[in-house]
Structure formats: C-alpha cells, structure tokens
Protein backbone atom coordinates (compact mmCIF):
# COMPACT_ATOMS: atom_id res chain seq x y z
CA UNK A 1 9.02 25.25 14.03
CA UNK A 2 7.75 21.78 12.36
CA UNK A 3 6.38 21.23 9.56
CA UNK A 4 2.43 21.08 9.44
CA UNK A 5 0.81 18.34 7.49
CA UNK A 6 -2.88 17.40 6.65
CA UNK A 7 -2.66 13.67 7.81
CA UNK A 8 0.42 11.82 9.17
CA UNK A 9 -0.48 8.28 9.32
CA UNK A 10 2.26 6.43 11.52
CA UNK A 11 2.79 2.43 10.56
CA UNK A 12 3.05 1.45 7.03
CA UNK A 13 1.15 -1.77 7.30
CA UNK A 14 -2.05 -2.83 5.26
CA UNK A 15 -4.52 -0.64 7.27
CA UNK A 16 -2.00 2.41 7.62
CA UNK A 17 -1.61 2.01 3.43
CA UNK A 18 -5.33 1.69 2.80
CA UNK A 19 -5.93 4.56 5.26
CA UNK A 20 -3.20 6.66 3.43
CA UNK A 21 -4.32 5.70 0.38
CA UNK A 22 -7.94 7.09 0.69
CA UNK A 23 -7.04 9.74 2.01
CA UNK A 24 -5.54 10.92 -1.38
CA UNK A 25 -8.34 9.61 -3.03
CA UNK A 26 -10.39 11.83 -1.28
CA UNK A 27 -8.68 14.83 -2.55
CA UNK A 28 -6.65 15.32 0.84
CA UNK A 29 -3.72 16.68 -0.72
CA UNK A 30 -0.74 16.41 1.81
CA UNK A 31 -0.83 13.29 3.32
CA UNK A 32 3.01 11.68 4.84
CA UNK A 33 3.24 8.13 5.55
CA UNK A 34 5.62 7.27 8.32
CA UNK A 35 7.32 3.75 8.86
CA UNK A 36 10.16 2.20 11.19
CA UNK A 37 11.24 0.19 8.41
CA UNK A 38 12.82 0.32 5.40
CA UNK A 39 10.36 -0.65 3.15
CA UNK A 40 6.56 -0.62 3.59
CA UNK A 41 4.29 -3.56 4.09
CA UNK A 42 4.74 -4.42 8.03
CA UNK A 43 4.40 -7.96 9.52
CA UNK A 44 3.12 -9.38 6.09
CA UNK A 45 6.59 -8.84 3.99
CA UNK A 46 7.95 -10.96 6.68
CA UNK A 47 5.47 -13.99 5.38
CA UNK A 48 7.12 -16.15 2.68
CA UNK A 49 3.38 -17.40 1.96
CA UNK A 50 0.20 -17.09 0.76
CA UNK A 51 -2.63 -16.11 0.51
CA UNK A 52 -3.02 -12.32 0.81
CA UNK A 53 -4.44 -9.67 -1.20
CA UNK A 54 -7.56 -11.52 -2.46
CA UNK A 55 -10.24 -9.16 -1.98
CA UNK A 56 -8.31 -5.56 -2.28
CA UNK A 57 -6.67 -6.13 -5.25
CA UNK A 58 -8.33 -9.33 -6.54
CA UNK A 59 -5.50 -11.45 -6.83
CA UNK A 60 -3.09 -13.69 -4.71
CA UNK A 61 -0.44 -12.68 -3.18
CA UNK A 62 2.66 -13.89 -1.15
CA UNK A 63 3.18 -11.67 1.56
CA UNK A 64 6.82 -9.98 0.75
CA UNK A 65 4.95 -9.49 -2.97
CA UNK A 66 1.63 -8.38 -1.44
CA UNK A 67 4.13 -5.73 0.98
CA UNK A 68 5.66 -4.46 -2.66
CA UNK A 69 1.92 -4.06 -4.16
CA UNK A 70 1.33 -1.52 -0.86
CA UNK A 71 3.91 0.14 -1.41
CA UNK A 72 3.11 0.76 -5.03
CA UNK A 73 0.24 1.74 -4.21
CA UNK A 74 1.17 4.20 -1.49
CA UNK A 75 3.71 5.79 -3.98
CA UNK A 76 0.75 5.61 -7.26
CA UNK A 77 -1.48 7.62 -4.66
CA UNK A 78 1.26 10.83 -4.36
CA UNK A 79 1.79 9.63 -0.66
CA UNK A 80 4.37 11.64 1.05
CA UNK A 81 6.00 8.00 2.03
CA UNK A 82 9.01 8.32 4.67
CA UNK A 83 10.80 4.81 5.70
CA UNK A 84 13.59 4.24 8.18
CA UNK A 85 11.18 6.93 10.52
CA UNK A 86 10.04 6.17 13.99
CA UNK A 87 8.12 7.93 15.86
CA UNK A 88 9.19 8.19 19.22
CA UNK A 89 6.55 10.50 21.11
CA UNK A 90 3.01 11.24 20.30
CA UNK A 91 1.69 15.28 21.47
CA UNK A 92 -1.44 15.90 22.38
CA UNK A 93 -1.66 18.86 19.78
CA UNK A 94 -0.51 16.57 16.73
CA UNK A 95 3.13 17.44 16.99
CA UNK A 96 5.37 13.91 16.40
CA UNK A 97 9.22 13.52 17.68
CA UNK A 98 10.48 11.40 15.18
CA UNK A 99 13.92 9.58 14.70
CA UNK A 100 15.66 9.04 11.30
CA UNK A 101 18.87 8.50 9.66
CA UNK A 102 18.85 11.89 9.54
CA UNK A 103 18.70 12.62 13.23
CA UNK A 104 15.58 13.58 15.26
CA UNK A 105 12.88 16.28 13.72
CA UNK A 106 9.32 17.08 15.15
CA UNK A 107 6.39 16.57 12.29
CA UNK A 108 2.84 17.99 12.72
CA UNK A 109 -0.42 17.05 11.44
CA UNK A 110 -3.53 18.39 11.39
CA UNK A 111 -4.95 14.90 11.99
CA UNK A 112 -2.93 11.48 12.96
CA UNK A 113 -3.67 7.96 12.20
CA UNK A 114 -1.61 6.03 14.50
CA UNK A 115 -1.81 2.34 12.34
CA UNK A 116 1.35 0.55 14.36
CA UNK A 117 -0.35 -3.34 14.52
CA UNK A 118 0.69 -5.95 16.89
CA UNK A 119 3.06 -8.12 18.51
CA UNK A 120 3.82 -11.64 19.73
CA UNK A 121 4.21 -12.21 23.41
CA UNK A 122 7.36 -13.59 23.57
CA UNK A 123 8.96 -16.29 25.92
CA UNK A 124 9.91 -13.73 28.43
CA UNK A 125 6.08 -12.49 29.01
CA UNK A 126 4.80 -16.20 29.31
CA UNK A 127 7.06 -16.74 31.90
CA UNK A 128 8.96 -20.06 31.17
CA UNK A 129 11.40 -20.79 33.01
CA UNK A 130 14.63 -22.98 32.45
CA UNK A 131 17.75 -22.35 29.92
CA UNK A 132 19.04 -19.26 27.58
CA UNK A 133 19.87 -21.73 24.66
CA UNK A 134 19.05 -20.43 21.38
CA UNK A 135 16.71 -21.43 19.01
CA UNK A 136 13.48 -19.55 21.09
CA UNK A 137 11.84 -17.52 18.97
CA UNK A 138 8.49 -15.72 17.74
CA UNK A 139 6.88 -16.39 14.29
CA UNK A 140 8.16 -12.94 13.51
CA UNK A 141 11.54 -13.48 14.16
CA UNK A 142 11.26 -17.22 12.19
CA UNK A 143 9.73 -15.21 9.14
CA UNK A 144 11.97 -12.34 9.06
CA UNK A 145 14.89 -15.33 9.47
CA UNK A 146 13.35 -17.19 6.58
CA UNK A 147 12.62 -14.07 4.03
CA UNK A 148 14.84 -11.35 4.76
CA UNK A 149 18.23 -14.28 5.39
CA UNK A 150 17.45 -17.25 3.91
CA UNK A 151 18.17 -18.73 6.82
CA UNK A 152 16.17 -21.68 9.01
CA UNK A 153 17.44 -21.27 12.64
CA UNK A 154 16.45 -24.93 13.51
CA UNK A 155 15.33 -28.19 11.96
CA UNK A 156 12.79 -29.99 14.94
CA UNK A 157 11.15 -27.32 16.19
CA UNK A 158 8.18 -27.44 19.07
CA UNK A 159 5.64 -24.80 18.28
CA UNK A 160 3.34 -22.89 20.89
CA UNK A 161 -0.11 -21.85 20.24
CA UNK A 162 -2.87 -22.94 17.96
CA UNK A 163 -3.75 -19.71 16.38
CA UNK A 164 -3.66 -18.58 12.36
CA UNK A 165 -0.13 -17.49 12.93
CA UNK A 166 0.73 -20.89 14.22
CA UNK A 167 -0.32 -22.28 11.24
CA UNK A 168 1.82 -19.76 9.17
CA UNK A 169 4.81 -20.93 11.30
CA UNK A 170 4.12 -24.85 10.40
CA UNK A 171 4.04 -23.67 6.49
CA UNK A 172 7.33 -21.92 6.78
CA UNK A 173 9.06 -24.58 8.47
CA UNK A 174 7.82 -26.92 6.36
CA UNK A 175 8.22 -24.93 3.23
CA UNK A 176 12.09 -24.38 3.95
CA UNK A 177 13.08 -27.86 5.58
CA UNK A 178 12.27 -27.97 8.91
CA UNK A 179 9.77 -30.44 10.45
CA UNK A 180 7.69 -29.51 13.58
CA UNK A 181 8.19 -32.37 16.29
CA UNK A 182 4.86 -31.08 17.93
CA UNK A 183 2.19 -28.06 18.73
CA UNK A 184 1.23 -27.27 22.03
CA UNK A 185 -1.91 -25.58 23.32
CA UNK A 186 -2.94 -24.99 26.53
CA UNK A 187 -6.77 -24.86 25.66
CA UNK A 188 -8.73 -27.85 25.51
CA UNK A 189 -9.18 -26.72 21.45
CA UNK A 190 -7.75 -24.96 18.91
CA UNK A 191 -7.49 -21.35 18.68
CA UNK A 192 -7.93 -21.02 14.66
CA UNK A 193 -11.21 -22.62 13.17
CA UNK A 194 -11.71 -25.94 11.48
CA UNK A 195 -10.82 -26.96 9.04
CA UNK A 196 -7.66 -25.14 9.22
CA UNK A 197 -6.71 -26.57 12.53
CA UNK A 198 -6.51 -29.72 10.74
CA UNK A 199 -3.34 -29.11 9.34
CA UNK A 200 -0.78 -30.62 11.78
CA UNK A 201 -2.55 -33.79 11.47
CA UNK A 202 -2.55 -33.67 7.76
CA UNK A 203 0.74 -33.22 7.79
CA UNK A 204 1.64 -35.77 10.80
CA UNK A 205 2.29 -33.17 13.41
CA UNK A 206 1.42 -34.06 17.22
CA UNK A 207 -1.00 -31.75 18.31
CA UNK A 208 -1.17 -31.50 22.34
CA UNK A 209 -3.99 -29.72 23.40
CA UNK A 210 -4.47 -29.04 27.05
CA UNK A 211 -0.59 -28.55 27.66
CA UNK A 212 1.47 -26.12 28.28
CA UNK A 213 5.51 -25.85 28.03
CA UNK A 214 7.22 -25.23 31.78
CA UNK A 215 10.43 -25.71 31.18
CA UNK A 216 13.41 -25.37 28.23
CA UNK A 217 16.41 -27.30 28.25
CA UNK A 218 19.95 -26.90 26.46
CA UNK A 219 23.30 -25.78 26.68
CA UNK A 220 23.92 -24.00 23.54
CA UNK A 221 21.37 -24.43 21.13
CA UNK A 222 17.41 -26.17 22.51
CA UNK A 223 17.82 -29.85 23.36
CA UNK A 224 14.22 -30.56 25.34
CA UNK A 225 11.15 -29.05 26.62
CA UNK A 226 9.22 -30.31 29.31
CA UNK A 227 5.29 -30.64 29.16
CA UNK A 228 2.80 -30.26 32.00
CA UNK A 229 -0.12 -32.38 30.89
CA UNK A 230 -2.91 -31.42 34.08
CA UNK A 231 -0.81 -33.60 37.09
CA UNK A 232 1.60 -35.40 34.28
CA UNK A 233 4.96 -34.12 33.03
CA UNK A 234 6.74 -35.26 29.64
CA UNK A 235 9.80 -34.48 28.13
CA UNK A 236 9.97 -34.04 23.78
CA UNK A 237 13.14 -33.72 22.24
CA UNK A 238 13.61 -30.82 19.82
CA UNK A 239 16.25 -28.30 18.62
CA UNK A 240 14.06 -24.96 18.91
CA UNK A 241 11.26 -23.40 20.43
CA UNK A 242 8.53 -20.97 18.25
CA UNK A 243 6.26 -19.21 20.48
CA UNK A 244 3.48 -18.22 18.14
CA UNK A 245 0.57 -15.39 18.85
CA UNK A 246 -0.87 -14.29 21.67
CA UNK A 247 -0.83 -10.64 19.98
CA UNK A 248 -1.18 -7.80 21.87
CA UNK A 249 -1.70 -3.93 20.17
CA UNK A 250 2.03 -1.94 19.30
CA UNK A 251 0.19 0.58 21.50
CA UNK A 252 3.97 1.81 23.67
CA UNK A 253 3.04 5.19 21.56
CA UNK A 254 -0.27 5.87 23.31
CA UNK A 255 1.27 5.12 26.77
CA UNK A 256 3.90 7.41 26.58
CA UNK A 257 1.37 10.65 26.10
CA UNK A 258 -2.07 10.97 27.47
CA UNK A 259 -3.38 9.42 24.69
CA UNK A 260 -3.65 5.81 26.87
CA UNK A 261 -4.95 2.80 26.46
CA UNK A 262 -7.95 -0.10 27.66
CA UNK A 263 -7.26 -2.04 30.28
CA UNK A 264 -8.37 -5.13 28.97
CA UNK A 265 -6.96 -4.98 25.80
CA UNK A 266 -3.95 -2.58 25.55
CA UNK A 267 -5.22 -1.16 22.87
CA UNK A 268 -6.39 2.70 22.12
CA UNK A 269 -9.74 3.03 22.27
CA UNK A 270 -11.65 4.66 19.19
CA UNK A 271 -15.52 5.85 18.61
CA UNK A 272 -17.39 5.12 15.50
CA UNK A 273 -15.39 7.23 13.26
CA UNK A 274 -11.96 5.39 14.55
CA UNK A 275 -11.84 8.68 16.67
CA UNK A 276 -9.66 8.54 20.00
CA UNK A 277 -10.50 10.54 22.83
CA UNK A 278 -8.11 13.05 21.69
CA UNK A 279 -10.03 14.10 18.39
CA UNK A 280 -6.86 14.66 16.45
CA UNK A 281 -6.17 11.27 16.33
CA UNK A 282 -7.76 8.24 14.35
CA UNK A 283 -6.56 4.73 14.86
CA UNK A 284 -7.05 1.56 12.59
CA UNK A 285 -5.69 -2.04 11.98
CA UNK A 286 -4.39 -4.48 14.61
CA UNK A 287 -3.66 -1.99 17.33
CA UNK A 288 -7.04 -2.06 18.10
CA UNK A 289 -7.94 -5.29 18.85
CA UNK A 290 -4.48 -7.67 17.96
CA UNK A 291 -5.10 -9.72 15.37
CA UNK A 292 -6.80 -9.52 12.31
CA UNK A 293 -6.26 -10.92 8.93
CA UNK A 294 -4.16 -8.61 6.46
CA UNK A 295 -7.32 -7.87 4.09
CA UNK A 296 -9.26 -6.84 7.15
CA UNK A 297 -7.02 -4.42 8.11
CA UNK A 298 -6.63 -3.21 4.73
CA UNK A 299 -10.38 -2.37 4.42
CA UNK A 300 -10.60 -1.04 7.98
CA UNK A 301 -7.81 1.38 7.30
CA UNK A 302 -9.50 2.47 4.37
CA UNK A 303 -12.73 3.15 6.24
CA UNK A 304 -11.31 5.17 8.76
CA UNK A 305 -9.18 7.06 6.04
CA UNK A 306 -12.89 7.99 4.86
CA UNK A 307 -13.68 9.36 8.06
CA UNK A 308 -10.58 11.64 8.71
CA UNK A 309 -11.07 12.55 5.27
CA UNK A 310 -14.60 13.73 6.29
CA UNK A 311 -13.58 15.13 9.41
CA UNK A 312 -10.89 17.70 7.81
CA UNK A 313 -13.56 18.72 5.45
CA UNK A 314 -16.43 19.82 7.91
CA UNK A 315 -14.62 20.02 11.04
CA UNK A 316 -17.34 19.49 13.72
CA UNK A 317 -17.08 20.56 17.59
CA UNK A 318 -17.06 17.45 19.50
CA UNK A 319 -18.93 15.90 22.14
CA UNK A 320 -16.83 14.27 24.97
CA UNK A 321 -17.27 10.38 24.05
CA UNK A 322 -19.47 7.38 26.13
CA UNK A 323 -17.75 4.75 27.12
CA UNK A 324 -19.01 0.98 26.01
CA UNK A 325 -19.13 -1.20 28.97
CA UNK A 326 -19.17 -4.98 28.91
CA UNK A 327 -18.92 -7.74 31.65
CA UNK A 328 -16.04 -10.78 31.93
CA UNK A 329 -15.70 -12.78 29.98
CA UNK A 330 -15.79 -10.30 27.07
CA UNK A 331 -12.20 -9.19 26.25
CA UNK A 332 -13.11 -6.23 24.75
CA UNK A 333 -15.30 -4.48 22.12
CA UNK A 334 -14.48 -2.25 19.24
CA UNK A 335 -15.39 0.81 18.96
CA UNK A 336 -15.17 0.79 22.46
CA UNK A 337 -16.37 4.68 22.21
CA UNK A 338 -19.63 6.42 21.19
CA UNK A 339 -19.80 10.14 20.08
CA UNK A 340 -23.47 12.17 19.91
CA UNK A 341 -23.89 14.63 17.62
CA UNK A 342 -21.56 13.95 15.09
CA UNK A 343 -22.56 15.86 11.98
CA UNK A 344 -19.55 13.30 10.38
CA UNK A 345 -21.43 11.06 7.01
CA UNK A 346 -18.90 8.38 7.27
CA UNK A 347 -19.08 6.08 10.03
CA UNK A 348 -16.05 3.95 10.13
CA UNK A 349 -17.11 1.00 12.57
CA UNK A 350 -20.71 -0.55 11.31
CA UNK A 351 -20.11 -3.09 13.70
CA UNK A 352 -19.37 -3.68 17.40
CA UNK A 353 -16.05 -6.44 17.21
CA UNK A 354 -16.04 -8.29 20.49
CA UNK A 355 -13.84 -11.35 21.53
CA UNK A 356 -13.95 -13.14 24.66
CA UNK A 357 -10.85 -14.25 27.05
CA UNK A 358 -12.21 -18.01 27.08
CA UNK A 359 -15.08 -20.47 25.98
CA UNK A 360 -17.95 -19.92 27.01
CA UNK A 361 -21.47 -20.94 26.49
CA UNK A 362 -24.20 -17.65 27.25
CA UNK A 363 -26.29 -14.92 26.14
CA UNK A 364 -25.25 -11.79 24.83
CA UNK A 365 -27.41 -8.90 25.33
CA UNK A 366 -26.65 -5.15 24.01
CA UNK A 367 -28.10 -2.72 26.33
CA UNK A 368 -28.52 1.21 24.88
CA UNK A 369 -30.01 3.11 28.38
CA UNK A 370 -31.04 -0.50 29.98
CA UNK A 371 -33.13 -1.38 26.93
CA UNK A 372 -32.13 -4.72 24.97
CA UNK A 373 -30.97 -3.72 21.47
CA UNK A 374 -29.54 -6.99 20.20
CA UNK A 375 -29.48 -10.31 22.09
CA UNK A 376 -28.32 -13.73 20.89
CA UNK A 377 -27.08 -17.37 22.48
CA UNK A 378 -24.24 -19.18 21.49
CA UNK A 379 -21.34 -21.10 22.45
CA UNK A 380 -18.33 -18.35 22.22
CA UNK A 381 -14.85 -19.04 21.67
CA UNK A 382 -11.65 -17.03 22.54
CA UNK A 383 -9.90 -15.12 20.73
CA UNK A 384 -12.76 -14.55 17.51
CA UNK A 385 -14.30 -12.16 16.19
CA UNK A 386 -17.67 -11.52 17.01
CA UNK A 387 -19.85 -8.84 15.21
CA UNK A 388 -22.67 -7.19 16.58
CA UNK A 389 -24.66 -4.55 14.28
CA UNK A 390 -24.76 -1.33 15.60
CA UNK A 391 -27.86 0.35 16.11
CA UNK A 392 -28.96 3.48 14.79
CA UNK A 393 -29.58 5.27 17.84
CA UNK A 394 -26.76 3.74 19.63
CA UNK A 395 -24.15 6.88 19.46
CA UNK A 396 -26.98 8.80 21.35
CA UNK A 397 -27.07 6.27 24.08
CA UNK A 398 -26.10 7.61 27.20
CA UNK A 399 -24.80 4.78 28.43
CA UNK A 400 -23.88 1.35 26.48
CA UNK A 401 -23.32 -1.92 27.76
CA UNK A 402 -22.76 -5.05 27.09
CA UNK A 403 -24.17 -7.89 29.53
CA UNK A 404 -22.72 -12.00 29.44
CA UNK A 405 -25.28 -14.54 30.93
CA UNK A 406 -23.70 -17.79 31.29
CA UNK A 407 -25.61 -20.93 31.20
CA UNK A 408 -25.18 -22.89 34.60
C-alpha cells in the first residue's frame, strides 16, 4: 500500500516552492516536494542572469543562485524534498506512480499541487522545414548549455521570437561570446514591452519584424536561414538557430488521467482557490497560463498553498464548478472555474488573468448572468497579461462570460 501524505506538490519550481513552503507555514505538517531534477529551482537555475528574486526575498538574484535560495528555503521549511522523482501518472484518488533512481513506487496525498511550468515550442512544432544540421535549439537548451557545461554551441546565432525569453537568450549569448546576427518576429511588433524590446537595437542587433524563418540550411552544423518577408524571400548567414518562447503549460500529466486540460490553452483549468475539477488537486505557476515571470509564480504558488492549507483544515463538500466562457480573440482566462458555496477564507485568484491570441483594438465586457460587471476599451496585445478584478458575487454566477467587441 503507498504511503499517504498531507500535500504532495509535484514540480520544484518557484510557485511549487512557495506553495510548499506555505504550506508548512501553515502548520501542515507532512508536506513532500517532488522534482524531475536533481536539484530544485526549475527553468530559472538554467538562467546565468539576472534579475530574480526582488520582491520574495528582497534582493537580486541570478537565476542558478536564486534556484539555491528555493531550495534553502524548501529544506529551512521541514519540506519532505525528493529530487531525481518524476511523476509519471496522476490518479484520480491522489495516488502518484512515480519513477526514481530507486525504481518505481506509488505516493499518495491527501491533496496535490501539480506546479510542473512550461515549455518552448520547439522547431519541430513550428514546422520549418529544410536541414538536420545542428546548432537548432530552444533558450532552454542554450541556458542549460551555458550554466550547467560551460559551453556556447554557436557564435552567429539567428534568434526567433520577440518575447522576455528572447531577450534572456540575447543576454546569454552576449554574456558568453556569441553575437546574434538577427531576431525574427513574425508580428508586426514586439512580443515583450518597451523599453525592453529596445535591446537588440541598443546593442546593434537586426530586428525583423513581420518575418518569419521557412527554411534552415547546412550540412553539419547551421550555415543559412531563409526569410519570408510578406511576397519577398532573403537569405542571412549564421551558424545556429534559437527558437525562443512560444510556451505552452507542462500539462502531459493532466492528459494522461481524467484530470484534462482547456482547449485553448493546454493548460488545467482551476477555480478561485487554484481548485481543479477534481477537488484533490490544486494547480499553480506557469502551467496555467505559460509564461509568467519567476516572482509571479512564486507569489501565486504561495497563494494557492494558502488555500490547500485552508481546504485540509475545514474540508468543505463541493459544488460541481461553472465554467468561464469568453469569445476569440481571448486566449484564455484564469481561473477559468467558479465554485458556489465555498465556505473556503482564502481565495487564491483575486483576479481574472486573460491574454489574447493577437492585437486587437475592442471592448471587454464581463458578464455575471448577462449583466455587465466590468467593461473597459483598449488596444490589446498578445500574449500579456490582462487583469480583471473579480467581483464579489461572481463565484455565485451561474453562468460567466466574457464578451470581445472589436472596433470596425
């Protein structure tokens, strides 16, 4: 028979650590931290820069230094912390199959905070064609090249995307002697916000907006890429290719059960509480909503480690959940549940998080039962975060929408 815990919280990122974290703070007393790797921290101890850390711990951080401070802090807390431990199947009563070094075990847990983050969508899933040289990677890959080797696997690399990550990827190069020939973006804009997207030109980097890569040439290592400017094609020269965000949620877990996930978004949907369907599990941090910063993970891992910790204190019977609707172009909206009756005091999500597939220029109108709660204009852009308060009386909605009017 497995072992039966209080919490298991599976990824030992920034939000799984603050949610583990809390947790013990809270007086939960047996509380097991599981993480594929072999030291805690996720994506950010791959990050040989700075800054991180700021507002949890009120200092600055690089990120393999800001992965060491979670981990202390895990440890300091009395966390049951278990590396090298991947969870391979999710149950629907709390019960975990889990692979280690020392073979496969099943865990339970009374609750589960699944806390697994994202991933880059790598060449394959964008679908460029042309050669198998090497020298195409991810920003992950680059990073875990860069801090965990001390390696640079090229010298001219093109980059792809316009994102915060893509701006990471330009300050490692840089920072270890490689010099970006060029960023590509196939929007007519930047992804990240000004002034931040000045950066390549600071530094002297072509930035070619409205582009995309279509084809990659070289025998052995990259030698070219091809450019499709609307009708017009051009060739640059470089010896690598970094495809850089487009993050979608580490959500493989929820497929594999009945736990599942949002269409739009691939990514478990949670109530207010950070409460899936299946009220044994919690969920926090990028595999909600792919990406956030590191601190905003951080404190939305703690808030829904206040929740669980609420929830195993008063357990409450509850209600089967209302689904948030919302029209195209919103991508989707977090929580993108609402539970009535919830005798819980701690709601994790304040805020509805929305983020739209593309610009656009409209009105967004919250509806609770076909009345307008919250309205506002604006020009929106893809891929940030938009926050919408949520109403008091919104959980006991029975049915929640959100409705896009575009300007003609």
């Amino acid at each position: 028979m497995s072992a039966t815990h209080d919490v298991i919280v599976v990824g030992g990122g920034p939000s799984g650590v603050a949610a583990a974290v809390e947790l013990r703070r809270r007086g939960v007393r047996d509380v097991v931290l599981l993480d594929r790797e072999t030291e805690l921290g996720g994506a950010t101890r791959h990050c040989s820069h700075s800054p991180f850390g700021m507002r949890e711990f009120h200092r600055v951080y690089l990120g393999a230094s800001y992965g060491r401070r979670l981990q202390q802090e895990a440890l300091a807390a009395g966390v049951d912390v278990r590396t090298s431990h991947s969870v391979v199947r999710l149950g629907d009563d709390g019960e975990l199959l889990v692979s280690s070094p020392h073979g496969v075990s099943s865990l339970r847990g009374r609750r589960i905070v699944t806390s697994t983050g994202a991933r880059e969508t790598p060449r394959s899933a964008r679908l460029v064609s042309g050669d198998r040289p090497l020298g195409v990677l991810t920003t992950g890959a680059l990073q875990s090249y860069v801090a965990f080797h001390g390696l640079m696997p090229f010298r001219r690399p093109l980059i792809v995307g316009s994102e915060l990550v893509s701006l990471s990827a330009v300050l490692t190069c840089i920072g270890h002697g490689a010099r970006p020939v060029a960023m590509v973006e196939a929007n007519a804009r930047a992804t990240a916000r000004q002034p931040l997207t000045w950066l390549p030109t600071v530094l002297g980097i072509p930035f070619h907006r409205s582009a995309e890569i279509v084809d990659i040439r070289g025998r052995q290592r990259v030698e070219s890429v091809t450019l499709r400017h609307g009708d017009r094609l051009s060739e640059i020269e470089c010896d690598g290719v970094l495809f850089t965000g487009r993050f979608t949620p580490e959500a493989s877990l929820h497929l594999l059960g009945e736990l599942g996930v949002a269409a739009g978004s691939g990514a478990p949907l949670v109530d207010q509480h950070g409460r899936l369907q299946n009220p044994l599990y919690f969920a926090a941090g990028n595999v909600l909503r792919a990406v956030e910063t590191g601190g905003w993970a951080f404190r939305e891992g703690r808030s829904v480690g206040r929740a669980v910790a609420d929830d195993l204190a008063r357990p409450t019977a509850t209600r089967e959940p209302v689904r948030v609707h919302f029209d195209a172009p919103i991508k989707l909206v977090v929580p993108g549940l609402l539970r009535s009756g919830d005798r819980l005091a701690v709601h994790a999500f304040r805020h509805f998080q929305l983020r739209m597939t593309r610009a656009a220029v409209g009105r967004i109108t919250l509806l609770l039962d076909g009345i307008p709660a919250w309205r506002h204009s604006g020009h929106w852009l893809p891929e940030r975060r938009i926050l919408v308060p949520m109403p008091p009386g919104a959980p006991e909605a029975g049915r929640i929408s959100f409705v896009f009017e575009e300007n003609a």
